[in-house]
Protein backbone atom coordinates (compact mmCIF):
# COMPACT_ATOMS: atom_id res chain seq x y z
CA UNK A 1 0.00 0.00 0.00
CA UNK A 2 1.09 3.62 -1.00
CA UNK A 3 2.12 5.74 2.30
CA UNK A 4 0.08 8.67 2.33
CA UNK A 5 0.85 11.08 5.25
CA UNK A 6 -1.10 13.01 7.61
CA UNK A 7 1.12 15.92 8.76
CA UNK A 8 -0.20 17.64 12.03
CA UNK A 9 1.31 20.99 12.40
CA UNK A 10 0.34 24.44 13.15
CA UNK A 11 3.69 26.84 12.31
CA UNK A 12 5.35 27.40 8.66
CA UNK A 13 8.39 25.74 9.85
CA UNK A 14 6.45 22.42 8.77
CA UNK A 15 6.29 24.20 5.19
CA UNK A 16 9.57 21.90 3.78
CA UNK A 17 8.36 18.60 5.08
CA UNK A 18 4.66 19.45 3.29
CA UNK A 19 6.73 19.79 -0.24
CA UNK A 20 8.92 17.07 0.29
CA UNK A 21 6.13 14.65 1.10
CA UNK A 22 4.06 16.18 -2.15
CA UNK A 23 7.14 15.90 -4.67
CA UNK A 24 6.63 11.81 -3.26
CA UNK A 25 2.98 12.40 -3.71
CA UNK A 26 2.65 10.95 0.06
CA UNK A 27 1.48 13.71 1.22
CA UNK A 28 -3.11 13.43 1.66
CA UNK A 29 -3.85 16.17 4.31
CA UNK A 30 -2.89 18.83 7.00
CA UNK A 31 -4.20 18.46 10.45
CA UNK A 32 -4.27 21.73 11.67
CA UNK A 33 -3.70 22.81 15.61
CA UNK A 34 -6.75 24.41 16.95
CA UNK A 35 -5.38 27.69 18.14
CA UNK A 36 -6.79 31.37 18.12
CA UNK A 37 -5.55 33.10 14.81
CA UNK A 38 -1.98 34.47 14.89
CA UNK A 39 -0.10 35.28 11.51
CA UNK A 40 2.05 32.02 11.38
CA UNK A 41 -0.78 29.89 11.47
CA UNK A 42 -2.56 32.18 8.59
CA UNK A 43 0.49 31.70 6.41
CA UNK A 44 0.29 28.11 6.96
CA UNK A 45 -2.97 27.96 5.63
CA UNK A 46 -2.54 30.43 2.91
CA UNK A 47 0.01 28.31 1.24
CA UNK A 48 -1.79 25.17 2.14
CA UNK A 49 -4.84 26.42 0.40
CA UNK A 50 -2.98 28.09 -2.82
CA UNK A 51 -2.00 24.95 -3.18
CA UNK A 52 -5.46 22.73 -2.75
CA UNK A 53 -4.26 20.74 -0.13
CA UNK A 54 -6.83 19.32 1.99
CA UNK A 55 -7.05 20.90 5.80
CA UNK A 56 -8.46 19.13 8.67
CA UNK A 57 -9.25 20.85 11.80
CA UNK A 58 -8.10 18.90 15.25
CA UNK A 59 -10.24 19.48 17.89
CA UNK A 60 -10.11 19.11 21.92
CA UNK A 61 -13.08 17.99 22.22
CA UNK A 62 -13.49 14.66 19.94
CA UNK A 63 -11.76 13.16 17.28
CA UNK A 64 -14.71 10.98 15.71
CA UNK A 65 -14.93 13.89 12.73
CA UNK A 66 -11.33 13.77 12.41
CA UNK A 67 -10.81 10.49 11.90
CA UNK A 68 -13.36 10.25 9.42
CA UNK A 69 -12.04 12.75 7.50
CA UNK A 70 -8.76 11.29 7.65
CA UNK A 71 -10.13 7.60 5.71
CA UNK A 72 -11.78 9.52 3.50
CA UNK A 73 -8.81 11.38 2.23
CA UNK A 74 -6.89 7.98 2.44
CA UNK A 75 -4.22 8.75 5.36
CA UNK A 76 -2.80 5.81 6.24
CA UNK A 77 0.11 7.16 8.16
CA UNK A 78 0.93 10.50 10.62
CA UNK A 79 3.51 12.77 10.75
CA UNK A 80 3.69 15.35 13.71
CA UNK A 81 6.09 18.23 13.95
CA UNK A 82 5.22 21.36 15.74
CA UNK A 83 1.32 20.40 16.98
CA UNK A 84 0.68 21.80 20.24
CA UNK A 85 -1.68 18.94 21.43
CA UNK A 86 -1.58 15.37 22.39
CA UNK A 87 -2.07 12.44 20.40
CA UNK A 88 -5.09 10.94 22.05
CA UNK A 89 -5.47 7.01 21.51
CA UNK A 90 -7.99 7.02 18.83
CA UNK A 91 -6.33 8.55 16.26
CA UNK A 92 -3.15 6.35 17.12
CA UNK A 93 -5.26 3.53 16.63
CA UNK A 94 -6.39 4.76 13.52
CA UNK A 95 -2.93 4.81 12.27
CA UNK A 96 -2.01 1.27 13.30
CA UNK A 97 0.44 2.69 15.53
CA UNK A 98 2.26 3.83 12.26
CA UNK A 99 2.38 7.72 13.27
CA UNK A 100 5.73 9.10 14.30
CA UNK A 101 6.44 12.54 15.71
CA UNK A 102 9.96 14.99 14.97
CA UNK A 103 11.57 15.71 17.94
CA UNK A 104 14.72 18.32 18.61
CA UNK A 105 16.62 16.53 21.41
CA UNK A 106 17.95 12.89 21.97
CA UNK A 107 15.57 11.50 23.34
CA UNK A 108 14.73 10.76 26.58
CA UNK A 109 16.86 13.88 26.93
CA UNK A 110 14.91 17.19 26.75
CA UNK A 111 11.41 15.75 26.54
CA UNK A 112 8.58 18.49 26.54
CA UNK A 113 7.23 21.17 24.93
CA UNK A 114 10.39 23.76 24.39
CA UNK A 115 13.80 21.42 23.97
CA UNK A 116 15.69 23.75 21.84
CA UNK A 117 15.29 26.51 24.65
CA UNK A 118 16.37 24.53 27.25
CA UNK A 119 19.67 23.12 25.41
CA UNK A 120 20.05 26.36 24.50
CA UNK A 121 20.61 27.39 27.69
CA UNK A 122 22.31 24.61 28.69
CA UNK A 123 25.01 25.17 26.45
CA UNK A 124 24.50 22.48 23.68
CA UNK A 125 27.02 22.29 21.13
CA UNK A 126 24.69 19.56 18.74
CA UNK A 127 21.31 19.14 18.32
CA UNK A 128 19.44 15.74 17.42
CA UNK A 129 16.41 15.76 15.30
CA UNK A 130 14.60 12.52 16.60
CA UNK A 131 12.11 10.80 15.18
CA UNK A 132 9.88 8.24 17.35
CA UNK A 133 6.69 6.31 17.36
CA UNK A 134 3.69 8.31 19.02
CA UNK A 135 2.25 6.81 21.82
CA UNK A 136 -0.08 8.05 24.92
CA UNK A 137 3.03 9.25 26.51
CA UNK A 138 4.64 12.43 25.37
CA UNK A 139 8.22 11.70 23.75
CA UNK A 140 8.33 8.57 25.05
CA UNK A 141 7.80 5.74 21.98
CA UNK A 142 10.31 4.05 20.26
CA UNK A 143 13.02 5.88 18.06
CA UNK A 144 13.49 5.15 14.41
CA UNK A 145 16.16 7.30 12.90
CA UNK A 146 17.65 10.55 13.85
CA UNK A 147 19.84 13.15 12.36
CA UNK A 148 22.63 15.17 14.26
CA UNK A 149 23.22 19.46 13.81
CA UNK A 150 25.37 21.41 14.93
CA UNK A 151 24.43 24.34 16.58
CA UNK A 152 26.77 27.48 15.99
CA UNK A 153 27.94 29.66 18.90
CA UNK A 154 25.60 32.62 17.57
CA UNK A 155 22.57 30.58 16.93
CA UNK A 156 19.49 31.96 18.81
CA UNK A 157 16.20 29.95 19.31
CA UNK A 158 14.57 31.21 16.82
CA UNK A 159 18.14 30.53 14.16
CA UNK A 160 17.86 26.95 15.59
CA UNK A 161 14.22 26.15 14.71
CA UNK A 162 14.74 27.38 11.28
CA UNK A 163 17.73 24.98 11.03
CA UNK A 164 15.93 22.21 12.63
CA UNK A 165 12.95 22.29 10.03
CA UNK A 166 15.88 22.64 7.24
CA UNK A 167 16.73 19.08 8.07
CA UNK A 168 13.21 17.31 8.53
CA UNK A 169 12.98 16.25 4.65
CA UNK A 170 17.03 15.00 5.01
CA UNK A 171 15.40 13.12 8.54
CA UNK A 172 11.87 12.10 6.48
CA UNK A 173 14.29 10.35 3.58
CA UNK A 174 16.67 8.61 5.89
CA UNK A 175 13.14 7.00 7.12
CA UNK A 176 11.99 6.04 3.39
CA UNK A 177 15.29 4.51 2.28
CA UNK A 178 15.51 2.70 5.53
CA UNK A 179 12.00 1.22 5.35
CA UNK A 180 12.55 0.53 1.41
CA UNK A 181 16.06 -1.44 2.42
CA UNK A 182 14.84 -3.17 5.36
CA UNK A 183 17.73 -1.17 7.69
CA UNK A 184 15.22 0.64 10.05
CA UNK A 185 15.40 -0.65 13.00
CA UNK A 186 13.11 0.61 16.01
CA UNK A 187 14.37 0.88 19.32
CA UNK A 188 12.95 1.12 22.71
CA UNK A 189 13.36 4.51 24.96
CA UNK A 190 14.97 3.58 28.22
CA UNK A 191 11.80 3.71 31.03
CA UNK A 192 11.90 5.90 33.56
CA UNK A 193 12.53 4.22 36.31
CA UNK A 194 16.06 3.47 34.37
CA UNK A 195 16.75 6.55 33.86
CA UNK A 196 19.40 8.56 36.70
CA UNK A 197 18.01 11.84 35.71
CA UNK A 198 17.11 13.75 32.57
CA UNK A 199 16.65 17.36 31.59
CA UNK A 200 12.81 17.64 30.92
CA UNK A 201 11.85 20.79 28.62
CA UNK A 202 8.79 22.08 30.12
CA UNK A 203 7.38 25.40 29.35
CA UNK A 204 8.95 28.50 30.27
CA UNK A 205 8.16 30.78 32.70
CA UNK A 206 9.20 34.40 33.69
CA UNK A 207 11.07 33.44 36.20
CA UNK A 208 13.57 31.43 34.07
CA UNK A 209 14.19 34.21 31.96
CA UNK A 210 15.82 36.16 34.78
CA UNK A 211 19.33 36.95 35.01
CA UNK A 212 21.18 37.46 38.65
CA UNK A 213 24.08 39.36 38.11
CA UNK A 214 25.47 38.36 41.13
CA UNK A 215 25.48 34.76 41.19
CA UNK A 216 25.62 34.10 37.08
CA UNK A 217 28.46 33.08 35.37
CA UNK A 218 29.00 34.51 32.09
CA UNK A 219 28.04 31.82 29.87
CA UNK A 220 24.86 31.34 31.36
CA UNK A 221 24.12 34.57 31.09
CA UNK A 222 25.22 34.80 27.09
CA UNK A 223 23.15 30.96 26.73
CA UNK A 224 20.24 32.43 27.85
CA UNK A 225 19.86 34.95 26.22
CA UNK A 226 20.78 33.09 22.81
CA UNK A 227 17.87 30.95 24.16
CA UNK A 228 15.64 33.66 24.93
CA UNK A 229 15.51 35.85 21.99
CA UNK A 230 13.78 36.15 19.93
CA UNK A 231 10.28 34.46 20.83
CA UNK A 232 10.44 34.87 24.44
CA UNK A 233 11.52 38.53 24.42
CA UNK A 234 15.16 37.86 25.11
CA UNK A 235 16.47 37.37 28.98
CA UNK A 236 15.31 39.51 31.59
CA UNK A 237 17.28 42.05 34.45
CA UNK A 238 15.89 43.78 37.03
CA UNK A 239 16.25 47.62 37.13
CA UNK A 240 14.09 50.25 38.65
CA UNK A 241 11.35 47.79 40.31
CA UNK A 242 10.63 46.14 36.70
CA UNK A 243 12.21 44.06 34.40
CA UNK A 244 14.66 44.79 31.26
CA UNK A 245 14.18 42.46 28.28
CA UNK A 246 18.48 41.67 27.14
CA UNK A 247 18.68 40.02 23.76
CA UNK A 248 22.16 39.69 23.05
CA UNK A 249 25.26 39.60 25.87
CA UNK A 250 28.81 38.78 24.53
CA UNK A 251 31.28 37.40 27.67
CA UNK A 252 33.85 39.70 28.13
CA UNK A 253 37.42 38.17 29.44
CA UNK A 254 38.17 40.12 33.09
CA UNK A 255 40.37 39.56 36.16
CA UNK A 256 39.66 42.18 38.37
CA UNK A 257 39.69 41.43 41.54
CA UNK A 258 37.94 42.84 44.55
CA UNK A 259 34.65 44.01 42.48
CA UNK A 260 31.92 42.64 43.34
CA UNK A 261 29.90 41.25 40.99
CA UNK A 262 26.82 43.26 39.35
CA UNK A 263 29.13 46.14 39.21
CA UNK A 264 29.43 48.32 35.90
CA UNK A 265 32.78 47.89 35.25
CA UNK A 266 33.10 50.19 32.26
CA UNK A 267 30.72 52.24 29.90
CA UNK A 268 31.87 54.14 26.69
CA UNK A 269 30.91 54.73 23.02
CA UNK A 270 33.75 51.88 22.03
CA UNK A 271 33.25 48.99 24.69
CA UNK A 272 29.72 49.57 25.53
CA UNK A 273 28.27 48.64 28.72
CA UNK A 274 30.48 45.72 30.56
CA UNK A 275 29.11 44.23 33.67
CA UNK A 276 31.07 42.76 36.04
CA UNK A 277 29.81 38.86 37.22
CA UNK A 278 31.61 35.99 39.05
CA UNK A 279 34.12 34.96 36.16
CA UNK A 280 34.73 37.89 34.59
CA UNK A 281 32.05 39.87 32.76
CA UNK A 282 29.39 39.95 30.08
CA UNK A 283 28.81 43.27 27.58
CA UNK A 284 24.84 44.08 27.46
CA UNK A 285 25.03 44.19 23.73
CA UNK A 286 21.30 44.66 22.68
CA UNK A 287 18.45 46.00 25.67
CA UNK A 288 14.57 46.04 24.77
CA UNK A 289 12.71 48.95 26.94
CA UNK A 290 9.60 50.50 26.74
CA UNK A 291 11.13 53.23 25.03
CA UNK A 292 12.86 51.49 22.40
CA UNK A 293 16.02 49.15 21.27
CA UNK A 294 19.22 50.55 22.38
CA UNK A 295 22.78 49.17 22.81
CA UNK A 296 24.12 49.16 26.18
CA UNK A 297 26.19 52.50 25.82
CA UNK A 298 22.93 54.55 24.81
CA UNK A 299 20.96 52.24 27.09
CA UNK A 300 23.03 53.54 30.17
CA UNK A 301 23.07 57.03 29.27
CA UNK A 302 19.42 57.50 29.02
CA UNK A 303 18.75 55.65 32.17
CA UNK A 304 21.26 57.52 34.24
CA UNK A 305 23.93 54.27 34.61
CA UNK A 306 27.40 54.92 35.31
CA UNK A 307 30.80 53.10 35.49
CA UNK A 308 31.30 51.77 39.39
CA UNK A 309 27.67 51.36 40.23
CA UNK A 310 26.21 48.43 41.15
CA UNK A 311 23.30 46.97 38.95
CA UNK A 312 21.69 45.51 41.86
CA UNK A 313 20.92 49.37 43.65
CA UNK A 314 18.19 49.81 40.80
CA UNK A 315 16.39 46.90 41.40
């Protein structure tokens, strides 16, 4: 029988797996995310329908309409890459089981809902781009075939997604040849009660966005705000009783000693604004106010900053 896919997605990013599967002429519909209206979606279906290919709605609520839809069309196989909502058991069962989601991490590493942020800010050098059986439990079914990336020292979130979906045709054709050679070979995720501990990518909250001046080193700080811009708003400092949105730091070598850390160190048209923190310091490259975008030099001049105090006094 002919594998025709079932892709449910809800971004553009999905946009080069949709015309790799339709140059295979695998590709029978788009299961759509059910989601309030926002411009990526739009796009999604603008392209989708300039190019009369059939859209199915998912909804919360039941899937009886969906899976009807999806034997009418043919679908005898899923696909899921960026779809906000579970996989509930009917529409696995519909699929025979034969429905595999795309996954950024290696797996069981960086399950959840935001992996790339949280590797991000771990520091990860390479991403994997996994793909696994669906099952009941999120991230957790059997892993077919993945592909490695590197991720570049300047790559952002938002850099690293684009990258990611660059690769999931290269990813969907290992699959194919694989299956057509007999090579693929599925293998079980170790269970969790074998597992020592794992990073787990849950969603982000405001509080993990925050930098501490005091106690951060300066590669965390730089990693997250890498990880942090630009769909989060970048990282986030406290000044003046609110918060400052920081999208890009750069770590700045420094062995002063006896400074303590928080400290502007230096502030001029050349170097910018240089903070001191526990290993040496970190330039504030790019700040996000309520007034506007400014580097760090301009940023400090309109806010009344100044070489020698200490960031912490304005909190």
């Amino acid at each position: 029988m002919k594998s025709k896919y079932a892709l449910f997605s809800g971004s553009c990013l999905c946009l080069l797996a949709v015309q790799y599967l339709l140059q295979r002429e695998a590709l029978a519909c788009v299961v759509l995310v059910e989601a309030e209206a926002n411009p990526d979606l739009e796009q999604l279906k603008q392209f989708l329908n300039h190019h009369q290919i059939p859209m199915l709605q998912y909804r919360e609520d039941s899937d009886k309409h969906l899976i009807s839809e999806l034997d009418r069309l043919g679908a005898n196989r899923g696909l899921v890459y960026l779809f906000r909502h579970r996989i509930r058991s009917e529409v696995i069962r519909y699929f025979n089981n034969d429905i595999v989601n795309i996954h950024p991490s290696a797996l069981p590493e960086f399950r959840g809902p935001m992996p790339l942020f949280w590797q991000l800010k771990e520091g990860a050098e390479t991403v994997r781009l996994t793909l696994h059986k669906v099952i009941e439990e999120l991230d957790c079914g059997a892993i077919g075939a993945y592909i490695d990336l590197p991720i570049h020292p300047f790559d952002t979130s938002q850099c690293l997604h684009q990258k990611v979906a660059q690769m999931v045709p290269a990813l969907l054709d290992k699959l194919i040849q694989q299956e057509a050679t007999g090579t693929l070979n599925w293998h079980e995720q170790p269970q969790a009660e074998a597992l020592n501990k794992i990073h787990y990518a849950r969603h982000v909250k405001i509080e993990d966005l925050v930098i501490d001046f005091q106690r951060d080193t300066c590669t965390q700080i730089v990693n997250l705000t890498r990880a942090a811009n630009t769909e989060l708003g970048g990282a986030r400092f406290k000044f003046r009783n609110g918060l400052i949105q920081l999208m890009q730091a750069t770590k700045i070598d420094c062995d002063l000693m006896g400074v303590r850390p928080g400290t502007v160190i230096e502030l001029d048209r050349t170097n910018g604004l240089l903070v001191k923190v526990v290993d040496g310091a970190v330039r504030l490259d790019i700040v996000l106010t309520e007034q506007g975008i400014f580097d760090g030099y301009r940023f400090a001049m309109l806010f009344g900053l100044e070489a020698g105090m200490e960031m912490s006094n304005f909190s």
